[in-house]
C-alpha atoms as a PDB file:
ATOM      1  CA  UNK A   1      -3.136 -18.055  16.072  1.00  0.00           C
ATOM      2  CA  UNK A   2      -2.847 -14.903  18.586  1.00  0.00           C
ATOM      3  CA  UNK A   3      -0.496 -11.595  17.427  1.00  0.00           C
ATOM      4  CA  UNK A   4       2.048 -12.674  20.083  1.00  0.00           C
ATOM      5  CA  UNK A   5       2.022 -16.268  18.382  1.00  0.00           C
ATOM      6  CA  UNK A   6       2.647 -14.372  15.354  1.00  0.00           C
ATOM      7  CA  UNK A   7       5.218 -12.207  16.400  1.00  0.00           C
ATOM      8  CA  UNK A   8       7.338 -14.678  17.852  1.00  0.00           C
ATOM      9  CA  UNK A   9       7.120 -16.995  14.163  1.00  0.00           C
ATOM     10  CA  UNK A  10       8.605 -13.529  12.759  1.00  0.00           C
ATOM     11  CA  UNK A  11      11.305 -13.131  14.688  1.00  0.00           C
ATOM     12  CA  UNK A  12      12.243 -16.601  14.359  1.00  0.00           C
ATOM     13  CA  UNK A  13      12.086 -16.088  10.717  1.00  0.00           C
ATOM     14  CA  UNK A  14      14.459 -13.273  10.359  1.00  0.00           C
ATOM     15  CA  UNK A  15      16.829 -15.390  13.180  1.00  0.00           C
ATOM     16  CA  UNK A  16      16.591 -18.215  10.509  1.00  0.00           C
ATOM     17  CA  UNK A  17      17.557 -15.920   7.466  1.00  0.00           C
ATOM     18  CA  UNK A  18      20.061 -13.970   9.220  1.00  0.00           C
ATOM     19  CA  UNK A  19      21.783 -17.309   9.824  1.00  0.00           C
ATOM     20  CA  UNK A  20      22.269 -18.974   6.847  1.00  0.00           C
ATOM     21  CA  UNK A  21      23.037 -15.075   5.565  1.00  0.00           C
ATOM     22  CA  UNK A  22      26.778 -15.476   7.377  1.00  0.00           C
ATOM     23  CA  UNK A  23      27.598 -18.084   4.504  1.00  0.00           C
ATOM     24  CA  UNK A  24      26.047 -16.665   1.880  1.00  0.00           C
ATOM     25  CA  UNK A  25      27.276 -12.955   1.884  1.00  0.00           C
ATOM     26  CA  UNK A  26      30.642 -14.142   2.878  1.00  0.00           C
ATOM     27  CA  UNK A  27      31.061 -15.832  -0.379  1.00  0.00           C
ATOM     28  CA  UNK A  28      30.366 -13.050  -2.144  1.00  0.00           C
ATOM     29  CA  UNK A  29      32.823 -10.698  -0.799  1.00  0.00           C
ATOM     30  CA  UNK A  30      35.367  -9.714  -1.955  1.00  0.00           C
ATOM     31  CA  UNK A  31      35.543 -11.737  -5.426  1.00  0.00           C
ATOM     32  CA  UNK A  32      32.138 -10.579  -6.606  1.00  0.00           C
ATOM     33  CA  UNK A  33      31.795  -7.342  -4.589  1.00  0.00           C
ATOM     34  CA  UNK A  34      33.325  -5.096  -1.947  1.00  0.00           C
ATOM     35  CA  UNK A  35      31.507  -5.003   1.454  1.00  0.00           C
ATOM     36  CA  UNK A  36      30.572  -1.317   0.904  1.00  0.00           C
ATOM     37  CA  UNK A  37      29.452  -1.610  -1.991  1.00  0.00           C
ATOM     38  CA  UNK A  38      27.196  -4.206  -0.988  1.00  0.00           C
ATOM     39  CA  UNK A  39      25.650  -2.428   1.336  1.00  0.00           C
ATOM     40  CA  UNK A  40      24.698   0.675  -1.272  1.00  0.00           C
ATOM     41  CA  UNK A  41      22.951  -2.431  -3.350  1.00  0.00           C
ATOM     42  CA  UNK A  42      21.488  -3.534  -0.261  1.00  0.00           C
ATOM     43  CA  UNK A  43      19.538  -0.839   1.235  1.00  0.00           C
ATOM     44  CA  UNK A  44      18.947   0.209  -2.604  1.00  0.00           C
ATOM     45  CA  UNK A  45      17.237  -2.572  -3.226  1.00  0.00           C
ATOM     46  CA  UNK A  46      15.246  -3.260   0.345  1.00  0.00           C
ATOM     47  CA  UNK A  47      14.182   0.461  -0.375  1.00  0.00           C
ATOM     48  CA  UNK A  48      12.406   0.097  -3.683  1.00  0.00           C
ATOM     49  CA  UNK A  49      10.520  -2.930  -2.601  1.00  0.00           C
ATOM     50  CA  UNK A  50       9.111  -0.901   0.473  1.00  0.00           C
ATOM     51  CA  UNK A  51       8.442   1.719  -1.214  1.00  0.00           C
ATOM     52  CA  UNK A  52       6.660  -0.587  -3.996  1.00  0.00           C
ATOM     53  CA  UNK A  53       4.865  -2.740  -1.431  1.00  0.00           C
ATOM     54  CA  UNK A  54       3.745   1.052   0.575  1.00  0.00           C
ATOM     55  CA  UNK A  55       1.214   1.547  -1.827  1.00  0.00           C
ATOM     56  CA  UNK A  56      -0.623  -1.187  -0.586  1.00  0.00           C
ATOM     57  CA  UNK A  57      -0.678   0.324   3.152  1.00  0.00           C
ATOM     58  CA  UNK A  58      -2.226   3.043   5.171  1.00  0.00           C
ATOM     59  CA  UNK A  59      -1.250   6.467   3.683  1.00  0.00           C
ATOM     60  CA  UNK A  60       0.532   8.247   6.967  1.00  0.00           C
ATOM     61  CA  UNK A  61       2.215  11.398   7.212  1.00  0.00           C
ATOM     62  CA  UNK A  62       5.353  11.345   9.358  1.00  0.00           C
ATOM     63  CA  UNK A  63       4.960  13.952  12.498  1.00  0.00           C
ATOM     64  CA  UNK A  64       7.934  16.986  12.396  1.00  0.00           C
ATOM     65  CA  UNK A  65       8.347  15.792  15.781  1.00  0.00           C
ATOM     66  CA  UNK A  66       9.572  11.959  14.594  1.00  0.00           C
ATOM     67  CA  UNK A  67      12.007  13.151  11.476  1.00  0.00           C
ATOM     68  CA  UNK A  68      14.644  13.420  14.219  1.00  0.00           C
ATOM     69  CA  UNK A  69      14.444   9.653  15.669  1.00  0.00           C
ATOM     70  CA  UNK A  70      13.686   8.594  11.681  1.00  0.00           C
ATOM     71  CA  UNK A  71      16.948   9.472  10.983  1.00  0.00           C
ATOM     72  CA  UNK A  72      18.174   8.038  14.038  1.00  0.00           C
ATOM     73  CA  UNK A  73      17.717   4.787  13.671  1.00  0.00           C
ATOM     74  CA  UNK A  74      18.641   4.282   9.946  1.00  0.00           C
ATOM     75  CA  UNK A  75      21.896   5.298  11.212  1.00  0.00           C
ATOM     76  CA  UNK A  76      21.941   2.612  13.854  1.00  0.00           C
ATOM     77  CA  UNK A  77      19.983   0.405  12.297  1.00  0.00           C
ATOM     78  CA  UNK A  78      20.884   0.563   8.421  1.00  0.00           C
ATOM     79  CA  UNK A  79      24.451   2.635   7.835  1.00  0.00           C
ATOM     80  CA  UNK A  80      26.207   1.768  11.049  1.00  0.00           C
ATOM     81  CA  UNK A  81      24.724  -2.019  11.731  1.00  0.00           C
ATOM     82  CA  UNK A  82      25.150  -2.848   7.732  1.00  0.00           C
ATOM     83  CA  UNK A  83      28.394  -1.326   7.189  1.00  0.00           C
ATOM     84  CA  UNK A  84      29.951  -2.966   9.963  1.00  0.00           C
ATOM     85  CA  UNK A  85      28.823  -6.305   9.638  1.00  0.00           C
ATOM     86  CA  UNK A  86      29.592  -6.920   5.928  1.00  0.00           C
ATOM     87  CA  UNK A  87      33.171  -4.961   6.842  1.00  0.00           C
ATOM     88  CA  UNK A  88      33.607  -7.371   8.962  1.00  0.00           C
ATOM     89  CA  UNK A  89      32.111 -10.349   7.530  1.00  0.00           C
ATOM     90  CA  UNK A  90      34.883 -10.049   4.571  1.00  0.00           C
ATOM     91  CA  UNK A  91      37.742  -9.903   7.484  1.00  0.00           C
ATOM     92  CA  UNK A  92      36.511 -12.500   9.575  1.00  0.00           C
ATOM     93  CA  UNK A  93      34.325 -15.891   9.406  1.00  0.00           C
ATOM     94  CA  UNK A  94      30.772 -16.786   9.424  1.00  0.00           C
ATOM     95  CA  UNK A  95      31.054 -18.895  12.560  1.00  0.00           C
ATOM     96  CA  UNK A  96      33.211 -15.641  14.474  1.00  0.00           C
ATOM     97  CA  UNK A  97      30.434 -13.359  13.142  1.00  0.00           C
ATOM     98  CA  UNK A  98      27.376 -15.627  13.762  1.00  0.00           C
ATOM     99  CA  UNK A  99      28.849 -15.858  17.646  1.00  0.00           C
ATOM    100  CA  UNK A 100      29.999 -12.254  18.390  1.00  0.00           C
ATOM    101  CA  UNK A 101      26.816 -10.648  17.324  1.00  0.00           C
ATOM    102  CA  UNK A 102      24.775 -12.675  20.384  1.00  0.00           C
ATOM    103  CA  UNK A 103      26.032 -10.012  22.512  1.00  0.00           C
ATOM    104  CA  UNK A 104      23.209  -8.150  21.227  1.00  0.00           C
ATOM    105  CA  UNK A 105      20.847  -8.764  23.703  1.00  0.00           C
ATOM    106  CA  UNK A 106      23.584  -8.434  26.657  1.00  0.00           C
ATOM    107  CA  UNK A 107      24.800  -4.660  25.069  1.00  0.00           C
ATOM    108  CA  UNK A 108      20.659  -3.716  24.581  1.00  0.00           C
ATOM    109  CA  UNK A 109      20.323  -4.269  28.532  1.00  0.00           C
ATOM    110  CA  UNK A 110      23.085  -2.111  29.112  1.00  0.00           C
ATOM    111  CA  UNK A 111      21.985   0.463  26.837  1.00  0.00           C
ATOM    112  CA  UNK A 112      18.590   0.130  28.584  1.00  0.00           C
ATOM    113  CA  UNK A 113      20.188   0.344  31.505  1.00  0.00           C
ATOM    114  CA  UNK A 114      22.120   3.689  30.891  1.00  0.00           C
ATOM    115  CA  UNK A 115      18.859   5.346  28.587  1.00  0.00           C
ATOM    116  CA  UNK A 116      15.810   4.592  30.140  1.00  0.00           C
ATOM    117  CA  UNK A 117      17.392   3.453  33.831  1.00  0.00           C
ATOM    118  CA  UNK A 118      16.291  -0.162  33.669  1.00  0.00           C
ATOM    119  CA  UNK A 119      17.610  -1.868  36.878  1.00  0.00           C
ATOM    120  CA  UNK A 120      20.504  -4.522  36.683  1.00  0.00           C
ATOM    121  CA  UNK A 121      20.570  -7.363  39.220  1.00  0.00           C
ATOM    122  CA  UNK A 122      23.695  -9.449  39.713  1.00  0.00           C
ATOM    123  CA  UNK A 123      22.860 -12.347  37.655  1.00  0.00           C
ATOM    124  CA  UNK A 124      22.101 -10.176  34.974  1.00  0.00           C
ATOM    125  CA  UNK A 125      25.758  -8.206  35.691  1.00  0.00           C
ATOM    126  CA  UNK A 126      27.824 -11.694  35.905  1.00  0.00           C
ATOM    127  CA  UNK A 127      26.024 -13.033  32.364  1.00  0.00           C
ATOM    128  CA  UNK A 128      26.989  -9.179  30.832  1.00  0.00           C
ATOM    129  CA  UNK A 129      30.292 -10.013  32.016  1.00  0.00           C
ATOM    130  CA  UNK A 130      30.420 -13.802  31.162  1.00  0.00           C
ATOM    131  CA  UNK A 131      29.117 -12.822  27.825  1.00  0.00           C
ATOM    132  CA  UNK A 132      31.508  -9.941  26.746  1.00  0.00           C
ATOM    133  CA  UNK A 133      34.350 -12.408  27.788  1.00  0.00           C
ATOM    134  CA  UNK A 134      32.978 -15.173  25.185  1.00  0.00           C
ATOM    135  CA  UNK A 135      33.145 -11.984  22.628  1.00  0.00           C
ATOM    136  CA  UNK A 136      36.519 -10.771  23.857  1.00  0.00           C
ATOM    137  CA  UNK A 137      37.932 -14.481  23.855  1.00  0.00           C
ATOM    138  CA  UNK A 138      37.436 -14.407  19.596  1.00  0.00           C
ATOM    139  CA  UNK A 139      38.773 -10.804  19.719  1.00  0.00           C
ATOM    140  CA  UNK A 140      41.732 -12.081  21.313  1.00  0.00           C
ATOM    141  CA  UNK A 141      42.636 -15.932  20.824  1.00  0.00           C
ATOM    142  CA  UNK A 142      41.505 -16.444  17.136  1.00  0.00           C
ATOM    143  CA  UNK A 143      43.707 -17.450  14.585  1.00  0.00           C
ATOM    144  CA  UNK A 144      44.977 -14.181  13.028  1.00  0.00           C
ATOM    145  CA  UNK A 145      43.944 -14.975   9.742  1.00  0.00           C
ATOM    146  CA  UNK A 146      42.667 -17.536   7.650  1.00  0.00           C
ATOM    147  CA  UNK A 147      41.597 -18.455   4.100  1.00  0.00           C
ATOM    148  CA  UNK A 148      38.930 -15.881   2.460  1.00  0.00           C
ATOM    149  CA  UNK A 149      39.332 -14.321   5.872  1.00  0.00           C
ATOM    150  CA  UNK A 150      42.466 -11.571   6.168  1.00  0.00           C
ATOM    151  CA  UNK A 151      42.198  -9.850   9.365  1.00  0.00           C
ATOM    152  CA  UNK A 152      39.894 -11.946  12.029  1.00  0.00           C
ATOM    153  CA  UNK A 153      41.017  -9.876  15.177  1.00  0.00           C
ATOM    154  CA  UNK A 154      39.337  -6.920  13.552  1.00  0.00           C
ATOM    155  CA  UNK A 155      36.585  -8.356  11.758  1.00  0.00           C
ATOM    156  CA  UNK A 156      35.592  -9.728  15.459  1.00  0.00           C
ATOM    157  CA  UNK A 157      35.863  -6.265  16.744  1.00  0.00           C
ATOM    158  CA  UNK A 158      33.582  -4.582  13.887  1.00  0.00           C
ATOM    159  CA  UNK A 159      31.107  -7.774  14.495  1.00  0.00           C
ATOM    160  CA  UNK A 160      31.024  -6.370  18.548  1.00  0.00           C
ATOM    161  CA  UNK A 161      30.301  -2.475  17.097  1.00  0.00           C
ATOM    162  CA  UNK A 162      27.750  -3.990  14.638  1.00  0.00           C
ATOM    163  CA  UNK A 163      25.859  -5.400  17.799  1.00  0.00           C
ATOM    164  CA  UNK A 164      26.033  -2.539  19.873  1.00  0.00           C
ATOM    165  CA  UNK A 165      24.496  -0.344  16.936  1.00  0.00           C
ATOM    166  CA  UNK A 166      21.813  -2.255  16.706  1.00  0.00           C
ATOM    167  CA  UNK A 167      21.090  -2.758  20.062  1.00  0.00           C
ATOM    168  CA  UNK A 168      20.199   0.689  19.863  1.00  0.00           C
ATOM    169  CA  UNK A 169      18.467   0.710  16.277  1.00  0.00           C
ATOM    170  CA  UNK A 170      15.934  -1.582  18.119  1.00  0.00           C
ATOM    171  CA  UNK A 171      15.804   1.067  21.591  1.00  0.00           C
ATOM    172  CA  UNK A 172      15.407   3.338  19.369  1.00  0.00           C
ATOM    173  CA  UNK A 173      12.822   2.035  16.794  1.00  0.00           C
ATOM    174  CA  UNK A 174      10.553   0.854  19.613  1.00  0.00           C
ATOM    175  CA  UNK A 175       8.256   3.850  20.281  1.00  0.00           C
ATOM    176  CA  UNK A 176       7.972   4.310  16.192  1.00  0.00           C
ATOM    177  CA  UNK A 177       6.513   0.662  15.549  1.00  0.00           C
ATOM    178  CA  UNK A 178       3.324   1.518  17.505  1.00  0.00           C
ATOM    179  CA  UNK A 179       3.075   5.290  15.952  1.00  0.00           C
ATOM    180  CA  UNK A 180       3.539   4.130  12.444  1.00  0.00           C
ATOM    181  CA  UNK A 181       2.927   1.033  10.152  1.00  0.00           C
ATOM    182  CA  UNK A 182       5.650  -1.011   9.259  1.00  0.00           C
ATOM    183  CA  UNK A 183       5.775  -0.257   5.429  1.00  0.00           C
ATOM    184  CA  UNK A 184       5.676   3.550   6.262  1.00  0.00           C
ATOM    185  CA  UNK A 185       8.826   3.144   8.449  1.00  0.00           C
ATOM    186  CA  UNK A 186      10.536   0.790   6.434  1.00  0.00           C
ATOM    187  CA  UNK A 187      10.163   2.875   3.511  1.00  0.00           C
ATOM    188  CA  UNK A 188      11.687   6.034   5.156  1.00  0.00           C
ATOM    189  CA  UNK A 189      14.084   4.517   7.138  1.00  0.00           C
ATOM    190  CA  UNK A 190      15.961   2.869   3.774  1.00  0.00           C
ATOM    191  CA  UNK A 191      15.172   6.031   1.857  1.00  0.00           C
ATOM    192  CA  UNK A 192      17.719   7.613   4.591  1.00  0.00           C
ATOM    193  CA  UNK A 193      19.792   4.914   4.615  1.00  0.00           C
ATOM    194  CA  UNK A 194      20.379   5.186   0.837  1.00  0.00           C
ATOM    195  CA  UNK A 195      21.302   9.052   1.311  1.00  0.00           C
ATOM    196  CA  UNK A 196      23.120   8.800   4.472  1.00  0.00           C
ATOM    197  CA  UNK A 197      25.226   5.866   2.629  1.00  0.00           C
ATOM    198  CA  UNK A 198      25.245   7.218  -0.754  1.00  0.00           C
ATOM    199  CA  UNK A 199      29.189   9.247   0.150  1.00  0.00           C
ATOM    200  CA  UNK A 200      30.437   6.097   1.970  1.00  0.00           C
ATOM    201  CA  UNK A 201      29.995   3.217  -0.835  1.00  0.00           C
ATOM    202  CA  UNK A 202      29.409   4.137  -3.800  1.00  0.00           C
ATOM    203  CA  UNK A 203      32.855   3.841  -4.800  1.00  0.00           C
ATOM    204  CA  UNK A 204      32.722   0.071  -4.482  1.00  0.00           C
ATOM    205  CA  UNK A 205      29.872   0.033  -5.959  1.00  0.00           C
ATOM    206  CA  UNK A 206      30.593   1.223  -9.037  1.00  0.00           C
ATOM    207  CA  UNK A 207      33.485  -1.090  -9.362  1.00  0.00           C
ATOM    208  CA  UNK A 208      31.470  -3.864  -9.993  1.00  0.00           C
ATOM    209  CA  UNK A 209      31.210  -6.109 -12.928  1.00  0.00           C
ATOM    210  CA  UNK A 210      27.819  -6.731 -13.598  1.00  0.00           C
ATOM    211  CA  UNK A 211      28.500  -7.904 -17.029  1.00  0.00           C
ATOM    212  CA  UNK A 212      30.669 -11.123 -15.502  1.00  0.00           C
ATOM    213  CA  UNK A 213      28.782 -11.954 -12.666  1.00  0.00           C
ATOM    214  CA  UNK A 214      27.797 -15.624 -12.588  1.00  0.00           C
ATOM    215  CA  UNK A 215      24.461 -17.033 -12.113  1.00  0.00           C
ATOM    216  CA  UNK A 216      25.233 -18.496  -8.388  1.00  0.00           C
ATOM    217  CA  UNK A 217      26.211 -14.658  -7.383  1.00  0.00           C
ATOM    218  CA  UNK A 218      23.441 -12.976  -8.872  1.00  0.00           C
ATOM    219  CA  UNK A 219      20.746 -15.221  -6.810  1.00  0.00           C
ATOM    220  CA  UNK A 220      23.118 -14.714  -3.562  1.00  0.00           C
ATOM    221  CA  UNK A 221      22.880 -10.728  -3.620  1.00  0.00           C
ATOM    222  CA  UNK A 222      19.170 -11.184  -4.535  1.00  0.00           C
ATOM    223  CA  UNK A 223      18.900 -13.633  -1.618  1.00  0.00           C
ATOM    224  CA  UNK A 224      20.686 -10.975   0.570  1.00  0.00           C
ATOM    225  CA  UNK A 225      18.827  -8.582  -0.786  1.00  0.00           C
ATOM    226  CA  UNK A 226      15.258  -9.882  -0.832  1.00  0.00           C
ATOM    227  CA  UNK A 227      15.658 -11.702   2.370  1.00  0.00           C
ATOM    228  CA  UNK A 228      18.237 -11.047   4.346  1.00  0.00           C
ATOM    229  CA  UNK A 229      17.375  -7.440   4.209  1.00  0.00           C
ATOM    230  CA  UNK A 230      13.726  -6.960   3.188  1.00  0.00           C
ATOM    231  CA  UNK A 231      12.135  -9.842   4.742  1.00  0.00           C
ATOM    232  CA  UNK A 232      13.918  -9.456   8.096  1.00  0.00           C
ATOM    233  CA  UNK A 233      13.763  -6.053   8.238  1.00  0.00           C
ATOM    234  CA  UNK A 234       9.548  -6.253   8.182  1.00  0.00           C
ATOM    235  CA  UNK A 235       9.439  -9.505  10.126  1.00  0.00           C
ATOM    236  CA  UNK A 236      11.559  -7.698  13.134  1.00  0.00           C
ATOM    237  CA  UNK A 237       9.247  -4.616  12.559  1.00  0.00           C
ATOM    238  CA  UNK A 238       6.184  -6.574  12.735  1.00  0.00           C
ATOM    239  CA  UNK A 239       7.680  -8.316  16.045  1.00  0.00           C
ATOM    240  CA  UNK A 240       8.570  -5.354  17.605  1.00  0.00           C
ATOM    241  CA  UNK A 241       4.577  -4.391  17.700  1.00  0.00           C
ATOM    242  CA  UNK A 242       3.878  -7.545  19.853  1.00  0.00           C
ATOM    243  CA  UNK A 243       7.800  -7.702  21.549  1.00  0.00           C
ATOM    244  CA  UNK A 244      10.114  -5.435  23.822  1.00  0.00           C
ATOM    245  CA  UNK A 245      13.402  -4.894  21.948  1.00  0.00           C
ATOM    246  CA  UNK A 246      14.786  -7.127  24.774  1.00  0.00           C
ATOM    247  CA  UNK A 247      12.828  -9.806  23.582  1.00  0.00           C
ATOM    248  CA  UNK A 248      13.259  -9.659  19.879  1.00  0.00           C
ATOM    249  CA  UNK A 249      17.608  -9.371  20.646  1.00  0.00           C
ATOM    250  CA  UNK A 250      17.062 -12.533  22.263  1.00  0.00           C
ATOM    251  CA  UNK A 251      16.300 -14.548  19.390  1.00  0.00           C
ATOM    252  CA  UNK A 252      19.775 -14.102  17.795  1.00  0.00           C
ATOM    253  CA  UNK A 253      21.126 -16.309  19.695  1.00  0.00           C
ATOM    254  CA  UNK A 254      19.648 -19.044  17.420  1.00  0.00           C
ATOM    255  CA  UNK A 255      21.650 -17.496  14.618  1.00  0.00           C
ATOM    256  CA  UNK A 256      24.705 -19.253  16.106  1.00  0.00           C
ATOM    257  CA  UNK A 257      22.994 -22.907  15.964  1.00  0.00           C
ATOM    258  CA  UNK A 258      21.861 -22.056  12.214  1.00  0.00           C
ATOM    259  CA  UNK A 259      24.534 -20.259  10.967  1.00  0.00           C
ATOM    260  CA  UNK A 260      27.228 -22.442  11.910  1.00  0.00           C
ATOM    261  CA  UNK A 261      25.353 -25.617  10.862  1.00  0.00           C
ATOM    262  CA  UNK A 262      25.636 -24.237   7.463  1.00  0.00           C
ATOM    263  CA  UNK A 263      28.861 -23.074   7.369  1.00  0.00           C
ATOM    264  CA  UNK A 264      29.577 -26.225   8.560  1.00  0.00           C
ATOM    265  CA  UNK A 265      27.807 -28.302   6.298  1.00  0.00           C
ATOM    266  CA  UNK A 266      28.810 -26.506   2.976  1.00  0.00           C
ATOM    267  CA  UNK A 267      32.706 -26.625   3.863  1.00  0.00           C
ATOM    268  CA  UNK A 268      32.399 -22.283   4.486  1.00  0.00           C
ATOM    269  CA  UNK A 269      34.530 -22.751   8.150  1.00  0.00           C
ATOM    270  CA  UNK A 270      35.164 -25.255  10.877  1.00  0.00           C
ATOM    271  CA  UNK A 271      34.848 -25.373  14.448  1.00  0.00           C
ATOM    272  CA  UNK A 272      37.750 -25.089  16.733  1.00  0.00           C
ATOM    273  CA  UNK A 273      38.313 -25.111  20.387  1.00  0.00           C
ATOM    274  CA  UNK A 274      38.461 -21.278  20.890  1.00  0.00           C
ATOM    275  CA  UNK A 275      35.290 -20.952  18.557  1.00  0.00           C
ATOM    276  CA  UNK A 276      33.048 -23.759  21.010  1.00  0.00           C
ATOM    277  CA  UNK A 277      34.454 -22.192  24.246  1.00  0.00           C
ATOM    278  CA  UNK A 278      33.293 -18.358  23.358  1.00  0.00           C
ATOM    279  CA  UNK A 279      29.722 -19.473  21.971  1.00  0.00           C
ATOM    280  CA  UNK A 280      29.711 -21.476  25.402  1.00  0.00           C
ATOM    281  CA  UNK A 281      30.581 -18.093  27.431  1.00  0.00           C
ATOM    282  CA  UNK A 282      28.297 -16.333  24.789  1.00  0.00           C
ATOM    283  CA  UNK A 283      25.499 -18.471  25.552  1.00  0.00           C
ATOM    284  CA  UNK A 284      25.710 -18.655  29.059  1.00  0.00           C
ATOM    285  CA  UNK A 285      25.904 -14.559  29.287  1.00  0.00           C
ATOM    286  CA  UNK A 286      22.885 -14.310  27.014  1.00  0.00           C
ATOM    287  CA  UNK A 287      20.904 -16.560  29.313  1.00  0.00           C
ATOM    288  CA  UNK A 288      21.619 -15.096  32.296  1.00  0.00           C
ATOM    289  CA  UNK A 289      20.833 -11.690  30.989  1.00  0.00           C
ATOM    290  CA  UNK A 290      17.350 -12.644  29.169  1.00  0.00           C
ATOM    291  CA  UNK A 291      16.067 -14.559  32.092  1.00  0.00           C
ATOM    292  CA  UNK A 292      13.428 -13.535  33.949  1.00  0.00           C
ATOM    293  CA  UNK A 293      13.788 -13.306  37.661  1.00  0.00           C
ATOM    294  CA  UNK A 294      10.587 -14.638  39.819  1.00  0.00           C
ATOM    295  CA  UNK A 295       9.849 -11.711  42.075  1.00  0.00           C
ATOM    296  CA  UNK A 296      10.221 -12.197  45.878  1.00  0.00           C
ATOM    297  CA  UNK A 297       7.647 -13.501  48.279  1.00  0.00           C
ATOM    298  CA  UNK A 298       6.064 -11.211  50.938  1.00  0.00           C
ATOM    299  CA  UNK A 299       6.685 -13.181  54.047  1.00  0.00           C
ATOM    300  CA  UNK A 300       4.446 -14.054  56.352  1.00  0.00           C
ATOM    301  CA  UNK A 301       4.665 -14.088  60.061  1.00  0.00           C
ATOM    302  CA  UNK A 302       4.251 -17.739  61.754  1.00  0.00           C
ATOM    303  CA  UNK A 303       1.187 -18.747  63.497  1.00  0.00           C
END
């Protein structure tokens, strides 16, 4: 089995996880624990098991140069991203969030577009457009609110700045993943992310009680934990070494297909007509975006 083989099994791993992770965190929040304060446990715990599992890689030393675009993308990638998913996971519904974040891919061509001056046919413009109006059309026409979900309008919006930052976490992380090995940026990155959070939710944390937790929310946060943050984090890392960024936000959009088959299936939301027509618009924008264009014949003259 070849690296690029590989790479793409990886991605569709953390695709896999991140989908049935709509469900699962949702039910956690906010009976067990607060969004924020999620997060601190999250990155606290994804941090100690790279820095465990480090030991068993190469020993690197992190250039002066790189500290700058380190810190950079746990931002993006593990304060901004994290926060405002969960924040908006606890607002809003796993089916809203599982949709809205397939923007990804559309929002890292535009970001590509403005950083690195990536050029932007018109098929690729109409599916940015087509695709923003899918994520605009839950913004705008979903029910207000709903059970275990107070404020969908807004969670929809934080699910569409969630995307965007990382869209750049992966622009940025790009040129890192074939400097460093994975454990050595994992481990730094979510050593940052645990200081650059620390202010922002540790308050929630601390209001948890650990003592009365049941048994079905302890494995949850250790599922989120464990997988949806350690495992995905490394599998994206790894794919990243054999996949443009491009590439790798491309394979969210099978989030959708898992995600709401669970939610589905275990009673967590329904589908509705405004929910089918945006992942249609979603869908369509994301193709159009992520597919390739066969470059132009020379032509010939005729005999």
């Amino acid at each position: 089995m070849n690296s690029r083989t590989l790479a793409i099994l990886a991605a569709t791993g953390a695709s896999t996880i991140y989908g049935i992770n709509h469900t699962i965190a949702k039910g956690l929040m906010p009976v067990y624990i607060e969004p924020f304060g999620f997060i601190f446990l999250r990155v606290t715990g994804a941090a100690i098991l790279f820095w465990i599992i480090s030991f068993w890689g190469p020993k690197e030393k992190v250039a002066t140069g790189d500290w700058t675009r380190f810190i950079a993308c746990a931002i993006f990638g593990m304060v901004i991203n994290m926060l405002m998913f969960f924040k908006g996971l606890s607002l809003s519904t796993p089916i809203n969030s599982s949709v809205i974040i397939t923007v990804s891919p559309i929002l890292v061509l535009l970001l590509a577009a403005v950083l690195i001056k990536e050029k932007i046919t018109l098929l690729k413009t109409a599916g940015i457009i087509i695709g923003l109006a899918g994520a605009l059309a839950l913004v705008l026409f979903s029910n207000p609110e709903t059970v275990n979900a107070p404020n969908i309008p807004v969670g929809n919006m934080l699910f569409i700045v969630n995307a965007f930052s990382y869209g750049v976490y992966l622009i940025l992380v790009k040129p890192l993943t074939t400097k460093y090995h994975p454990f050595t940026l994992m481990k730094w990155l979510f050593l940052i992310a645990i200081i650059v959070n620390f202010p922002i939710t540790i308050s929630e944390f601390s209001q948890v009680e650990w003592l009365e937790l049941p048994s079905h929310a302890m494995w949850k946060m250790g599922f989120v934990i464990v997988g949806t943050t350690f495992l995905t984090y490394l599998l994206n890392i790894y794919a990243l070494k054999e996949l443009s960024a491009a590439t790798i936000s491309a394979f969210i959009y099978l989030q959708p297909l898992i995600a709401i088959t669970f939610a589905v299936a275990t009673g967590a939301d329904s589908l509705d007509a405004v929910k089918i027509t945006a992942a249609i618009l979603v869908f369509t924008g994301v193709y159009m975006v992520t597919r390739k264009t066969k470059p132009k014949l020379a032509s010939t003259p005729n005999p």
